[in-house]
Protein backbone atom coordinates (compact mmCIF):
# COMPACT_ATOMS: atom_id res chain seq x y z
CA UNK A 1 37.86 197.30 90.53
CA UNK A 2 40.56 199.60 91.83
CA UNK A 3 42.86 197.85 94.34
CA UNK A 4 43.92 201.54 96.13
CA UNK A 5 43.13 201.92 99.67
CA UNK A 6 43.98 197.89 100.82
CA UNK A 7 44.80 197.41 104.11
CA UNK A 8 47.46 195.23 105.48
CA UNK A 9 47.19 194.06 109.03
CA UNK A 10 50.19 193.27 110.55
CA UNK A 11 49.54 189.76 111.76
CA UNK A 12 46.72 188.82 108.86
CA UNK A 13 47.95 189.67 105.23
CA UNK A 14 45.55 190.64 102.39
CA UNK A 15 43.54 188.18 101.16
CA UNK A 16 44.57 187.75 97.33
CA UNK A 17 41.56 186.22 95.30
CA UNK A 18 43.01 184.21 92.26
CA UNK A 19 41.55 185.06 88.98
CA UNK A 20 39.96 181.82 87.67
CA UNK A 21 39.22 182.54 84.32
CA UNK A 22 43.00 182.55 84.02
CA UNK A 23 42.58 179.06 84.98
CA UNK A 24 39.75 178.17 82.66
CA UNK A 25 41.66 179.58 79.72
CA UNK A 26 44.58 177.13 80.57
CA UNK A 27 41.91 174.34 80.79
CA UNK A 28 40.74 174.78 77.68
CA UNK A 29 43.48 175.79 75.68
CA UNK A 30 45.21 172.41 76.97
CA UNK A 31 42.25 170.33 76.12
CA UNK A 32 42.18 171.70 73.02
CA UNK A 33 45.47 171.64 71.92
CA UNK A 34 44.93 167.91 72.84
CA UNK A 35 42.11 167.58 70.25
CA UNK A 36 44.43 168.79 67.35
CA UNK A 37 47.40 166.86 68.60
CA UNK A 38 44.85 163.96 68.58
CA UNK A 39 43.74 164.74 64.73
CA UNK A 40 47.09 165.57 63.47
CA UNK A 41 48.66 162.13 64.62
CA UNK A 42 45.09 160.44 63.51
CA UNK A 43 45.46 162.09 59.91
CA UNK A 44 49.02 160.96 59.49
CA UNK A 45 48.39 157.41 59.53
CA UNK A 46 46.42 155.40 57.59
CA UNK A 47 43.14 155.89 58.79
CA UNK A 48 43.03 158.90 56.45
CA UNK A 49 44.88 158.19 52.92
CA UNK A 50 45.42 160.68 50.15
CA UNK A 51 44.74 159.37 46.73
CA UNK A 52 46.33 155.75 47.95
CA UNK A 53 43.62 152.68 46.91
CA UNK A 54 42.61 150.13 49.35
CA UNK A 55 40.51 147.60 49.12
CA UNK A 56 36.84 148.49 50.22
CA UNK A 57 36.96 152.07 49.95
CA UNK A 58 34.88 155.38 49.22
CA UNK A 59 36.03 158.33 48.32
CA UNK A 60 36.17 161.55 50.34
CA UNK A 61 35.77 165.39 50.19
CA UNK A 62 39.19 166.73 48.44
CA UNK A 63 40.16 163.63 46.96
CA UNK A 64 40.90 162.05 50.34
CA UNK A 65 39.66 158.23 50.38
CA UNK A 66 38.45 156.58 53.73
CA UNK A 67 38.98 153.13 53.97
CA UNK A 68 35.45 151.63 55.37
CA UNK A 69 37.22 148.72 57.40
CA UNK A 70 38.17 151.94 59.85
CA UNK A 71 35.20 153.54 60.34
CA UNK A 72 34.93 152.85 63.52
CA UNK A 73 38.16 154.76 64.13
CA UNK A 74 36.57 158.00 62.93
CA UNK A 75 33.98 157.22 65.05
CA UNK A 76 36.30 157.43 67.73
CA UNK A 77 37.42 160.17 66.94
CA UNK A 78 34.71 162.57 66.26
CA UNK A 79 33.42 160.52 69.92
CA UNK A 80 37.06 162.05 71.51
CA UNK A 81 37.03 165.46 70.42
CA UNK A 82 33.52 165.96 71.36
CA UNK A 83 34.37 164.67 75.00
CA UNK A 84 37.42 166.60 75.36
CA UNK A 85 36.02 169.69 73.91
CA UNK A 86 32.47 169.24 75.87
CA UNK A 87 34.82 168.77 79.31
CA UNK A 88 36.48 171.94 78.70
CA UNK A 89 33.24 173.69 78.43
CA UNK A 90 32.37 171.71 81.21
CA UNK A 91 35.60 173.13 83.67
CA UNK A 92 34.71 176.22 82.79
CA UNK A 93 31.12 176.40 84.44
CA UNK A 94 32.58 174.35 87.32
CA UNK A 95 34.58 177.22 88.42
CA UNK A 96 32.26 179.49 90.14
CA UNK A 97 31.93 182.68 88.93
CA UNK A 98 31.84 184.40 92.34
CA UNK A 99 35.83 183.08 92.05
CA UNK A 100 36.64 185.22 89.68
CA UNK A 101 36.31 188.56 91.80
CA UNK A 102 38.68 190.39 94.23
CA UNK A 103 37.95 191.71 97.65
CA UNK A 104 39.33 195.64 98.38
CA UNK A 105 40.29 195.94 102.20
CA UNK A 106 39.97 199.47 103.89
CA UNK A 107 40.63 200.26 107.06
CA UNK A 108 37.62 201.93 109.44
CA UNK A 109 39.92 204.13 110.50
CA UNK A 110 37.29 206.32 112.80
CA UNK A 111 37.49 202.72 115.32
CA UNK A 112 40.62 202.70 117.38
CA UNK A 113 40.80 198.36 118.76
CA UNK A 114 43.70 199.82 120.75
CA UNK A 115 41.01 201.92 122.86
CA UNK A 116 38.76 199.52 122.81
CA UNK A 117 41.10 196.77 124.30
CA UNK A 118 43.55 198.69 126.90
CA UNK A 119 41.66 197.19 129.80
CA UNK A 120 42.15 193.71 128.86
CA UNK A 121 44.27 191.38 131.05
CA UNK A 122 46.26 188.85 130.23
CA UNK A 123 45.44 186.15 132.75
CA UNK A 124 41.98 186.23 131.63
CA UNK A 125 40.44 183.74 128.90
CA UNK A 126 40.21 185.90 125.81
CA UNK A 127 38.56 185.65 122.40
CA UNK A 128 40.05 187.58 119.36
CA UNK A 129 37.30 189.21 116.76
CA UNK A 130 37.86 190.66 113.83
CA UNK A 131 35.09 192.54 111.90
CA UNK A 132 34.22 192.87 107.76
CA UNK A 133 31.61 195.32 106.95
CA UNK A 134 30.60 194.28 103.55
CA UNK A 135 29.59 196.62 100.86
CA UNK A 136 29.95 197.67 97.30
CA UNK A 137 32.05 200.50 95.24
CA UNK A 138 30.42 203.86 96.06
CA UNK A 139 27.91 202.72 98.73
CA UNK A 140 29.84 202.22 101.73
CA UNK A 141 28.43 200.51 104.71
CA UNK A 142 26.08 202.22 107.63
CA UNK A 143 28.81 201.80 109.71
CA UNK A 144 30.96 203.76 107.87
CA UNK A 145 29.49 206.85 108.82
CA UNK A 146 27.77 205.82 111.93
CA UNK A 147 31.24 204.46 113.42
CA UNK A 148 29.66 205.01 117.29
CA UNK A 149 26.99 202.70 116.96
CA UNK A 150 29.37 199.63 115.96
CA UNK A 151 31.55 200.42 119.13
CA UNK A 152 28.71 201.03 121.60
CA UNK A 153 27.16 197.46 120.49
CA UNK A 154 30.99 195.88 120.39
CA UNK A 155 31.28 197.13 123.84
CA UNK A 156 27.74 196.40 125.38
CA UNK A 157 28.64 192.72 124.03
CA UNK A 158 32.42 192.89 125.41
CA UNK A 159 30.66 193.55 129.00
CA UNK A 160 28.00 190.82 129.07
CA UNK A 161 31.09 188.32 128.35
CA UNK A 162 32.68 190.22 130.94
CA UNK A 163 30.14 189.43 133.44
CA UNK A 164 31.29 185.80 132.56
CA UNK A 165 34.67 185.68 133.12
CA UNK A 166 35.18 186.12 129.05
CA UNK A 167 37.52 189.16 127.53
CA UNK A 168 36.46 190.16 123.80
CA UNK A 169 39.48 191.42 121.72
CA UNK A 170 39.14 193.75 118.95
CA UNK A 171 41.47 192.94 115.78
CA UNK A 172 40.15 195.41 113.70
CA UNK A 173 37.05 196.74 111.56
CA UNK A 174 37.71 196.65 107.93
CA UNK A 175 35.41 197.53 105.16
CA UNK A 176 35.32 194.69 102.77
CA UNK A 177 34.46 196.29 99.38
CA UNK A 178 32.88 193.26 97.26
CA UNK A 179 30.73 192.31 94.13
CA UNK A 180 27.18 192.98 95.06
CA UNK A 181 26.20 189.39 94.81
CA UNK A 182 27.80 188.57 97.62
CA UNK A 183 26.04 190.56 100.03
CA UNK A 184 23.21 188.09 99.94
CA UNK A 185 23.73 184.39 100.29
CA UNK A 186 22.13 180.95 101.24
CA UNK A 187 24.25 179.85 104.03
CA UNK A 188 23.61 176.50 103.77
CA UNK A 189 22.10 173.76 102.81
CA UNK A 190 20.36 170.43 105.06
CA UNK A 191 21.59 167.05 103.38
CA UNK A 192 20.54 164.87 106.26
CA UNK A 193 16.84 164.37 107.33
CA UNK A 194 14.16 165.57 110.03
CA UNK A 195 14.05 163.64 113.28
CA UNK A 196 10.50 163.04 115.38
CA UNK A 197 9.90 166.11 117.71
CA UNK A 198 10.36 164.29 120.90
CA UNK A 199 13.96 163.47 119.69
CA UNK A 200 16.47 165.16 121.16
CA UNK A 201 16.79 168.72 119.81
CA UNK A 202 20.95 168.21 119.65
CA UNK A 203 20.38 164.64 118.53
CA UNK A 204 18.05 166.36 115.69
CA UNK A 205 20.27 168.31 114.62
CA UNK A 206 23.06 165.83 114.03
CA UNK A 207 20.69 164.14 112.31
CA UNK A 208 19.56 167.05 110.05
CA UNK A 209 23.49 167.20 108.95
CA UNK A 210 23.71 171.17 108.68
CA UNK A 211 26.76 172.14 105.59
CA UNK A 212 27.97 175.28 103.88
CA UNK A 213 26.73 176.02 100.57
CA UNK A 214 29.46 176.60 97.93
CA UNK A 215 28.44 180.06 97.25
CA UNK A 216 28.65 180.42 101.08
CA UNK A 217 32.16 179.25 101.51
CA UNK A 218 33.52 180.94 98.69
CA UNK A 219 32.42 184.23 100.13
CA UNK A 220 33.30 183.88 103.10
CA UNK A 221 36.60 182.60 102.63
CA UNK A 222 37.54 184.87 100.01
CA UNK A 223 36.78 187.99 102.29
CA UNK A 224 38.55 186.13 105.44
CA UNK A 225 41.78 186.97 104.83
CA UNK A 226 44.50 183.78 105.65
CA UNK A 227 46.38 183.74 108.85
CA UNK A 228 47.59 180.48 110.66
CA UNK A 229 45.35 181.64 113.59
CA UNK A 230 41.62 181.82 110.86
CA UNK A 231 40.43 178.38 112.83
CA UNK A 232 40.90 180.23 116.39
CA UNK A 233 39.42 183.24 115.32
CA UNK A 234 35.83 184.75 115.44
CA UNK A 235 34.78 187.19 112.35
CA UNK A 236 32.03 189.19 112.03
CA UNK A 237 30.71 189.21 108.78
CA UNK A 238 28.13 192.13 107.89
CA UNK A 239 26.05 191.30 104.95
CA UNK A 240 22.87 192.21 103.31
CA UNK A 241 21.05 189.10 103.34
CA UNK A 242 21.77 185.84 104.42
CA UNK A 243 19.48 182.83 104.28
CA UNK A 244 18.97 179.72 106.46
CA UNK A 245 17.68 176.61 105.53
CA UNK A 246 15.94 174.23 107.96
CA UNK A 247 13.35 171.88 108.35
CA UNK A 248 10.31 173.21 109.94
CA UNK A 249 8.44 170.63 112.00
CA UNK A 250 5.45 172.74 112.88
CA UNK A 251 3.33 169.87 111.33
CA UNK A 252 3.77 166.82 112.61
CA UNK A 253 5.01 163.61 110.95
CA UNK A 254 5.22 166.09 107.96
CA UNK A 255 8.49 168.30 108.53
CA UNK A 256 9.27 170.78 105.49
CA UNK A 257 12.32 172.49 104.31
CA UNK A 258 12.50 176.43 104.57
CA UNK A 259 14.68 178.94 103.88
CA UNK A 260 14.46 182.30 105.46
CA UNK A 261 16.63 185.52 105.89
CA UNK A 262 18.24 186.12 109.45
CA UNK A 263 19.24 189.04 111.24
CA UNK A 264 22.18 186.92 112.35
CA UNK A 265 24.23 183.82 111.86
CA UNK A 266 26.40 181.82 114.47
CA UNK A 267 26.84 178.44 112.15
CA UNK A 268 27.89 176.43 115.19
CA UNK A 269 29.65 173.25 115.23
CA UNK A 270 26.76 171.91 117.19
CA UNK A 271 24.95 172.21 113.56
CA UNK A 272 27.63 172.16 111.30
CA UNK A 273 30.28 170.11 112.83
CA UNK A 274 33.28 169.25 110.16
CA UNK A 275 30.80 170.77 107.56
CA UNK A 276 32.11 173.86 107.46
CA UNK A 277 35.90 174.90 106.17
CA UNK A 278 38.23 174.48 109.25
CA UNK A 279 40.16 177.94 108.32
CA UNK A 280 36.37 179.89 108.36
CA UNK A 281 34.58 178.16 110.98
CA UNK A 282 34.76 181.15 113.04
CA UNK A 283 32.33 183.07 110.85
CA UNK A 284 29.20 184.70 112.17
CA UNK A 285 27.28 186.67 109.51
CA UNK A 286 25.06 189.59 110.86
CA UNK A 287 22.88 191.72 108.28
CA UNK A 288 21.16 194.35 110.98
CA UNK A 289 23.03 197.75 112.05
CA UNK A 290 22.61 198.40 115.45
CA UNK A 291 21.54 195.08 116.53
CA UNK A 292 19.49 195.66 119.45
CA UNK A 293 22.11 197.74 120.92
CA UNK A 294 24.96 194.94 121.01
CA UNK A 295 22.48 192.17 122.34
CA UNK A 296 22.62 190.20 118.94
CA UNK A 297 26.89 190.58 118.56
CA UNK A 298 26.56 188.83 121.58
CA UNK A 299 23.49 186.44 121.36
CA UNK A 300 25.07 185.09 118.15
CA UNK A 301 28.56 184.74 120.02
CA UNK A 302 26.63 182.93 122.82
CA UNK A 303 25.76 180.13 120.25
CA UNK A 304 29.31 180.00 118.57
CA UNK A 305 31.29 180.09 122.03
CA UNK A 306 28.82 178.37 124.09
CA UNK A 307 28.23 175.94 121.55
CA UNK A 308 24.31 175.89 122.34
CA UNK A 309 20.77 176.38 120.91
CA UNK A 310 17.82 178.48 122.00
CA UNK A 311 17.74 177.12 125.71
CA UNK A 312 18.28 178.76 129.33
CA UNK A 313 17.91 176.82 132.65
CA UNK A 314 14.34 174.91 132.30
CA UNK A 315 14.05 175.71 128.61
CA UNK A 316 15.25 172.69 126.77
CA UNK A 317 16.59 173.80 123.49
CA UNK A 318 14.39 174.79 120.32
CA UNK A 319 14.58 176.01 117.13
CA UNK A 320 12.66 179.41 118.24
CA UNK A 321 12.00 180.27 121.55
CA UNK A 322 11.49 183.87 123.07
CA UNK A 323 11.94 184.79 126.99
CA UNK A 324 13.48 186.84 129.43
CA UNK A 325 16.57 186.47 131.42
CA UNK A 326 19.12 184.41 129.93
CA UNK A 327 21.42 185.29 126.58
CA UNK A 328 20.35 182.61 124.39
CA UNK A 329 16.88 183.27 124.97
CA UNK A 330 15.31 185.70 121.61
CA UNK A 331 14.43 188.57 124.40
CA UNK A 332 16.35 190.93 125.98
CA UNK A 333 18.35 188.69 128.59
CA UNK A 334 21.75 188.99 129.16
CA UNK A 335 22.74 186.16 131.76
CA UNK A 336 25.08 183.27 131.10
CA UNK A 337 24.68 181.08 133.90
CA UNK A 338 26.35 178.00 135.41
CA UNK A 339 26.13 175.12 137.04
CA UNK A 340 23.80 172.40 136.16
CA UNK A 341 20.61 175.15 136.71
CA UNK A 342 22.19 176.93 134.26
CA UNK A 343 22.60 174.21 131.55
CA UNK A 344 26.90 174.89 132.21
CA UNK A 345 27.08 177.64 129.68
CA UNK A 346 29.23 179.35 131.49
CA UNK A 347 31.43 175.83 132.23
CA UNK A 348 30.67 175.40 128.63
CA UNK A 349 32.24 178.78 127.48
CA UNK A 350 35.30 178.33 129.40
CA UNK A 351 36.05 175.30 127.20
CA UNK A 352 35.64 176.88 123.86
CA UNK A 353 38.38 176.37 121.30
CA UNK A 354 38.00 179.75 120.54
CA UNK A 355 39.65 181.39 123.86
CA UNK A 356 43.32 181.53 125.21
CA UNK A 357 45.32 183.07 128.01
CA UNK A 358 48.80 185.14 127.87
CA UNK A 359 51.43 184.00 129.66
CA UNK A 360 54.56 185.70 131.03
CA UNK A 361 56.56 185.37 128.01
CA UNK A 362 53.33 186.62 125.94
CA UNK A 363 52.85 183.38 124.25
CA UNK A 364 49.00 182.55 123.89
CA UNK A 365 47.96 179.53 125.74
CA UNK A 366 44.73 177.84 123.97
CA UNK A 367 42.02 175.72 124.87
CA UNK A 368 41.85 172.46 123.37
CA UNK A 369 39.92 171.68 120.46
CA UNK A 370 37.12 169.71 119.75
CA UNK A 371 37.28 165.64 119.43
CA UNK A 372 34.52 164.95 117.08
CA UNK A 373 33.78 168.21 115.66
CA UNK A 374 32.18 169.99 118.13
CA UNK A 375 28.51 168.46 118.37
CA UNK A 376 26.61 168.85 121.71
CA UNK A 377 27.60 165.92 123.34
CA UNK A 378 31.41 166.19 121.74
CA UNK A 379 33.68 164.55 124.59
CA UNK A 380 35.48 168.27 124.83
CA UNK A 381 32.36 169.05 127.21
CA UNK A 382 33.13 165.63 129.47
CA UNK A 383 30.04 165.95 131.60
CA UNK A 384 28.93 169.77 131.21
CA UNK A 385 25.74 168.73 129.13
CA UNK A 386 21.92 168.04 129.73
CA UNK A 387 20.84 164.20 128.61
CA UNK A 388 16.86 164.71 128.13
CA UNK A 389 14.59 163.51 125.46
CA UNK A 390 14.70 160.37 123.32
CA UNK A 391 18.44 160.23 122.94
CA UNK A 392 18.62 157.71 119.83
CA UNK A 393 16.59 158.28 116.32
CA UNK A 394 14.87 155.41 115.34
CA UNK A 395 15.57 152.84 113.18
CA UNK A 396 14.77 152.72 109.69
CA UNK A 397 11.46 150.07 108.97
CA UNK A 398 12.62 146.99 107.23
CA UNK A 399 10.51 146.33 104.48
CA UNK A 400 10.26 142.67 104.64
CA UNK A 401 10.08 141.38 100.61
CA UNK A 402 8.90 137.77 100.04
CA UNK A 403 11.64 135.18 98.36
CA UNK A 404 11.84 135.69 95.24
CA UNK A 405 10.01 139.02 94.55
């Protein structure tokens, strides 16, 4: 792939992806190397004789004579090599494949963030964005010739955080030209287990133990490029498919694991916690142009910053739930209310890690960060959260086994 046309920002250098077969060759070059190291020292000695009698011996292929009391050596041997040969075969696979590929940067040069941004304040709480559009050699993104579309749904999100007390800051729009495999991913996988449905939906999903897949976190952190600011920053990553795994608990006392494709992709730390790289946790993948005019840029931003599910005042939160009036409703809603009424998502914004203030001397001035890794109920949010529901899972039965069974 050609590496013309890469774009470095200023304040976030290109991402350079490590070849890894390099590193597999190395592997097994030194493993093997090890093997005939191992055989040339086990030959010289006197496991393996030339034409020199021992007592209980048979003779050899080309006149060399192995002496049956070490058998079990060779044994060893032939055991070693295998291993050390099998391992190196066995590094090899371990290094994904996905690894081995580089990421081409260009700039969307028809986007100005400068425009976009020159009413932004620096007193106000402010959350920095960059955006990838994702595509392949020769079959460049919608975007790319629809430029308009991208800024009118930017900016239609930028004024329902507005309406909040919340300024969204531009970085850039790159195109982020890519093997095609990695426009379509499964975002992650569920390693814990389903809760009852009258558990607490955030007590669920704690439970449920949300994590990035490999394949996830290689792509996304290969096309994030590495800046000491990554785990402050929110990225929009445009894709072509991207899967999520859950459990569905339509049926009761018999939840089942799904996967399906979404339109978009918050991976909050009220799901995912520490289970998601630090330097990417800022990643939101979103696989529709257009959006529904900027209403999903900023839905999906709603979960990240707000840190919440599908909820809004009397709602309690669910895995699916459509209505009118508030953001993190699906629907067409646009408030973020506060106060208790309002579930504090607007209290609840205000505290994300995610936004700063300038001061004077134009250093940045953040919020703190999460305690315990950003769960509902992390002590960050002190008392800006809803207790309902049974707020403990039950404990496991004990299976009482008679003394001696």
């Amino acid at each position: 792939m050609p590496r013309t046309g890469v774009a470095h920002d200023s304040k976030q250098s290109a991402n350079v992806v490590a070849d890894s077969s390099a590193e597999a060759i190395t592997v097994n070059d030194k493993r093997l190397a090890a093997v005939r190291l191992f055989a040339r020292i086990s030959f010289g000695s006197h496991w393996l004789v030339p034409d020199k009698p021992r007592p209980s011996q048979c003779t050899g292929p080309k006149g060399y004579q192995v002496v049956a009391e070490d058998v079990s050596c060779w044994l060893v041997i032939l055991l070693t090599a295998s291993m050390l040969i099998g391992g190196a075969a066995a590094a090899e696979r371990e290094i994904p494949p996905v690894s081995t590929r580089t990421v081409v940067y260009h700039p969307l040069e028809t986007i100005c963030p400068e425009t976009i941004n020159r009413d932004l304040k620096g007193t106000v709480p402010t959350v920095d964005i960059a955006i990838y559009l994702g595509e392949t050699e020769g079959d460049p993104h919608g975007y790319v010739t629809a430029p308009d579309e991208l800024v009118q749904s930017f900016q239609r999100a930028k004024k329902i955080f507005a309406d909040a007390g919340v300024q969204l800051r531009l970085l850039w729009v790159k195109r982020a030209v890519v093997h095609a495999s990695w426009l379509a991913v499964q975002a992650n996988d569920v390693t814990g287990s389903a809760a009852p449905p009258e558990i607490n939906a955030y007590v669920g999903f704690r439970s449920a133990r949300w994590k990035l897949t490999a394949e996830a976190t290689n792509v996304f952190g290969s096309i994030i490029e590495p800046h000491s600011e990554n785990h402050r920053t929110i990225y929009l990553l445009y894709l072509k498919q991207v899967r999520m795994a859950y459990y569905d608990r339509t049926v009761k006392d018999r939840p089942q694991m799904k996967s399906i494709p979404t339109g978009g992709l918050s991976l909050p730390a009220y799901l995912f916690e520490t289970r998601i790289p630090r330097r990417i946790r800022g990643v939101i993948t979103l696989c529709q142009q257009r959006g529904n005019g900027g209403r999903t840029i900023a839905h999906e931003l709603g979960h990240k910053l707000i840190n919440v599910s599908h909820e809004y005042r009397q709602i309690s939160p669910q895995f699916e739930v459509r209505g009118e009036g508030g953001l993190m409703l699906y629907g067409g809603g646009t408030e973020i209310p506060a106060g208790q009424a309002g579930r504090w998502h607007q209290e609840r914004l205000h505290l994300s890690p995610f936004l700063y203030q300038t001061k004077e001397d134009g250093t940045r001035q953040w919020n703190a960060d999460y305690r315990q890794g950003g769960h509902y109920y992390d002590p960050l949010y002190a008392d800006k959260v809803i207790r309902f529901g049974v707020m403990k899972l039950p404990q496991p039965r004990k299976h009482n086994i008679p003394p001696g069974k």
